[in-house]
Protein backbone atom coordinates (compact mmCIF):
# COMPACT_ATOMS: atom_id res chain seq x y z
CA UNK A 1 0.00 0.00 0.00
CA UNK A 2 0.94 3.28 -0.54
CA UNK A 3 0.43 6.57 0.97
CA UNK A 4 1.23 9.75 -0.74
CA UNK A 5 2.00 12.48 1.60
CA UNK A 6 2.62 16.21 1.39
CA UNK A 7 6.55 15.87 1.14
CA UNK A 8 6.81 12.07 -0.46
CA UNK A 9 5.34 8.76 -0.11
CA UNK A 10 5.33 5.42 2.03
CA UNK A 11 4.81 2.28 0.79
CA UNK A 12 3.80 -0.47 3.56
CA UNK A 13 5.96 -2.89 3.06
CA UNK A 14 4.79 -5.09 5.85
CA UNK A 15 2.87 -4.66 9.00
CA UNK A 16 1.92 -7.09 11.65
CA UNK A 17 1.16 -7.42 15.05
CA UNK A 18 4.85 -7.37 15.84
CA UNK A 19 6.50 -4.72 13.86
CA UNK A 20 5.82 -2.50 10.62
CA UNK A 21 8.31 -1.64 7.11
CA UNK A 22 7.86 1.05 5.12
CA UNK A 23 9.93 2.23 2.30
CA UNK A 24 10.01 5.84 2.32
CA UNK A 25 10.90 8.60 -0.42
CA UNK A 26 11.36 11.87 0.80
CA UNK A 27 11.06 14.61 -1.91
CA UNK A 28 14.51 17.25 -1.43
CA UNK A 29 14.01 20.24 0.54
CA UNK A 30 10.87 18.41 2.04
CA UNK A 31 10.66 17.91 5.56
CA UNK A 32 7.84 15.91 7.80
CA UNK A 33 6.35 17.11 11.44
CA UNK A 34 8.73 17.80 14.38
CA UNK A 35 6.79 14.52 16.20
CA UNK A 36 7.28 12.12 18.50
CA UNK A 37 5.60 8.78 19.26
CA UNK A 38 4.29 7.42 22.48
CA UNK A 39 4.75 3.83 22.10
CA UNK A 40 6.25 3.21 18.60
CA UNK A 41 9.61 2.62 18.41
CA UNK A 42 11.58 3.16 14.77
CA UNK A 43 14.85 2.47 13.11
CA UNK A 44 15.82 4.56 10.28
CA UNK A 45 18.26 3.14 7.17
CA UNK A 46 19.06 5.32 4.31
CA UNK A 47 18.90 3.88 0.81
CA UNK A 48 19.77 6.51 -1.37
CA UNK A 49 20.65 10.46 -0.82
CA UNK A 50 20.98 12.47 2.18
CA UNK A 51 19.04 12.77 5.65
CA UNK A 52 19.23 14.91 8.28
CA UNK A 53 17.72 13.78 11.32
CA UNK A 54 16.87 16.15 13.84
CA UNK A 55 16.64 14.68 17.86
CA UNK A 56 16.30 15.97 21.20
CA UNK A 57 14.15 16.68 24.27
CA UNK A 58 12.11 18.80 23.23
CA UNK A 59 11.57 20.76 19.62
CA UNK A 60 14.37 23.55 21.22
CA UNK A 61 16.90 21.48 22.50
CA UNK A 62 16.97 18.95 19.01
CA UNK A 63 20.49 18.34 17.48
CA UNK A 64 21.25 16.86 14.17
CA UNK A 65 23.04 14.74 11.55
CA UNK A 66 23.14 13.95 8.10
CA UNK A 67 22.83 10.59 7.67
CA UNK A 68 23.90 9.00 3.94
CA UNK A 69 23.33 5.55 2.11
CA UNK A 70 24.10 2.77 4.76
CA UNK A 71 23.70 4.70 7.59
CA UNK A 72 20.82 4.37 10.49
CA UNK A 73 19.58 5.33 13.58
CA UNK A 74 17.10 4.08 16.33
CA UNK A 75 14.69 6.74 17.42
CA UNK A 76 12.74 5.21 21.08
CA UNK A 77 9.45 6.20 22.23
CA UNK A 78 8.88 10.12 23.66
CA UNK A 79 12.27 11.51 21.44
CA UNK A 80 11.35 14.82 19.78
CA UNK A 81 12.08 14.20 16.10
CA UNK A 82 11.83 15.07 12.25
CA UNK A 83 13.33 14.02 9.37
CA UNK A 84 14.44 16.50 6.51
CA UNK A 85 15.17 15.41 2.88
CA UNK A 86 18.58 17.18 1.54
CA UNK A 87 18.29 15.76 -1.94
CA UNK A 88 15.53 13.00 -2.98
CA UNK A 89 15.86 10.31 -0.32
CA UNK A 90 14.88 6.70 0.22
CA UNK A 91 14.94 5.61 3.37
CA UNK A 92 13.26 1.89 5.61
CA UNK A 93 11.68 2.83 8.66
CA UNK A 94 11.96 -1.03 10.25
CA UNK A 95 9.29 0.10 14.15
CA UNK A 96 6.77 -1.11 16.29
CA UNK A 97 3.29 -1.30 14.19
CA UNK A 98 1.51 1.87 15.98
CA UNK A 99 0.65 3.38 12.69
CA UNK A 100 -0.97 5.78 14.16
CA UNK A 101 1.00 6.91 17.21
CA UNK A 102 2.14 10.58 16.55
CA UNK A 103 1.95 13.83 18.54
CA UNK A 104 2.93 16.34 15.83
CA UNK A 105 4.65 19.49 17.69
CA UNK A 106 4.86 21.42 14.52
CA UNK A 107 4.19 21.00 10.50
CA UNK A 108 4.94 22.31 7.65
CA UNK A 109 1.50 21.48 5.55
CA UNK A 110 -0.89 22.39 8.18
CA UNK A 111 -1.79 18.99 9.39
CA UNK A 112 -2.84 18.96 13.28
CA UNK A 113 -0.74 20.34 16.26
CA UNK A 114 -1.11 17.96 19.12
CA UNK A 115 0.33 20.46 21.77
């Protein structure tokens, strides 16, 4: 299944009661919510371009780094994240199967604030 979003696309690549795949493009310049997740828990690995993954405490206090082709990182529950697109990106997010567990702090399109 895939979902189109404002900046790219998931496809499901699997989801079960266990754990979840997608493979995710992320269109250059794009970025997706400053989020975090309550329960899910998600591993990032970068096919193809450039990532930079911002993480912290809280959407003030977020660091981050680009991450290239082979790279990956595992983001737990309650981390203050986003993911930003530097070029066209492919990425696997390998997590927990909450599909629907995000708190969106802030957003680009104008999808819901959860604060």
């Amino acid at each position: 299944m895939i979902i189109e979003k404002p900046w790219g696309k998931e496809e499901i690549i699997e989801k079960n009661m266990r754990f979840m795949v997608k493979k995710i493009t992320m269109y250059g310049g794009k970025r997706c919510s400053l989020q975090y997740h309550t329960k899910k828990v998600e591993t990032i690995y970068v096919l193809s371009g450039q990532l930079r993954i911002y993480i912290g405490s809280s959407g003030k206090k977020c660091f981050s780094r680009i991450f290239r082709p082979n790279e990956l990182i595992t983001i737990p529950e309650n981390i203050i994240h986003r993911m930003e697109a530097l070029e066209d990106t492919t990425y696997l997010e390998a997590s927990t199967p909450e599909i629907d567990d995000v708190v969106r702090l802030e957003d680009d399109y104008k999808r819901g604030i959860n604060i």
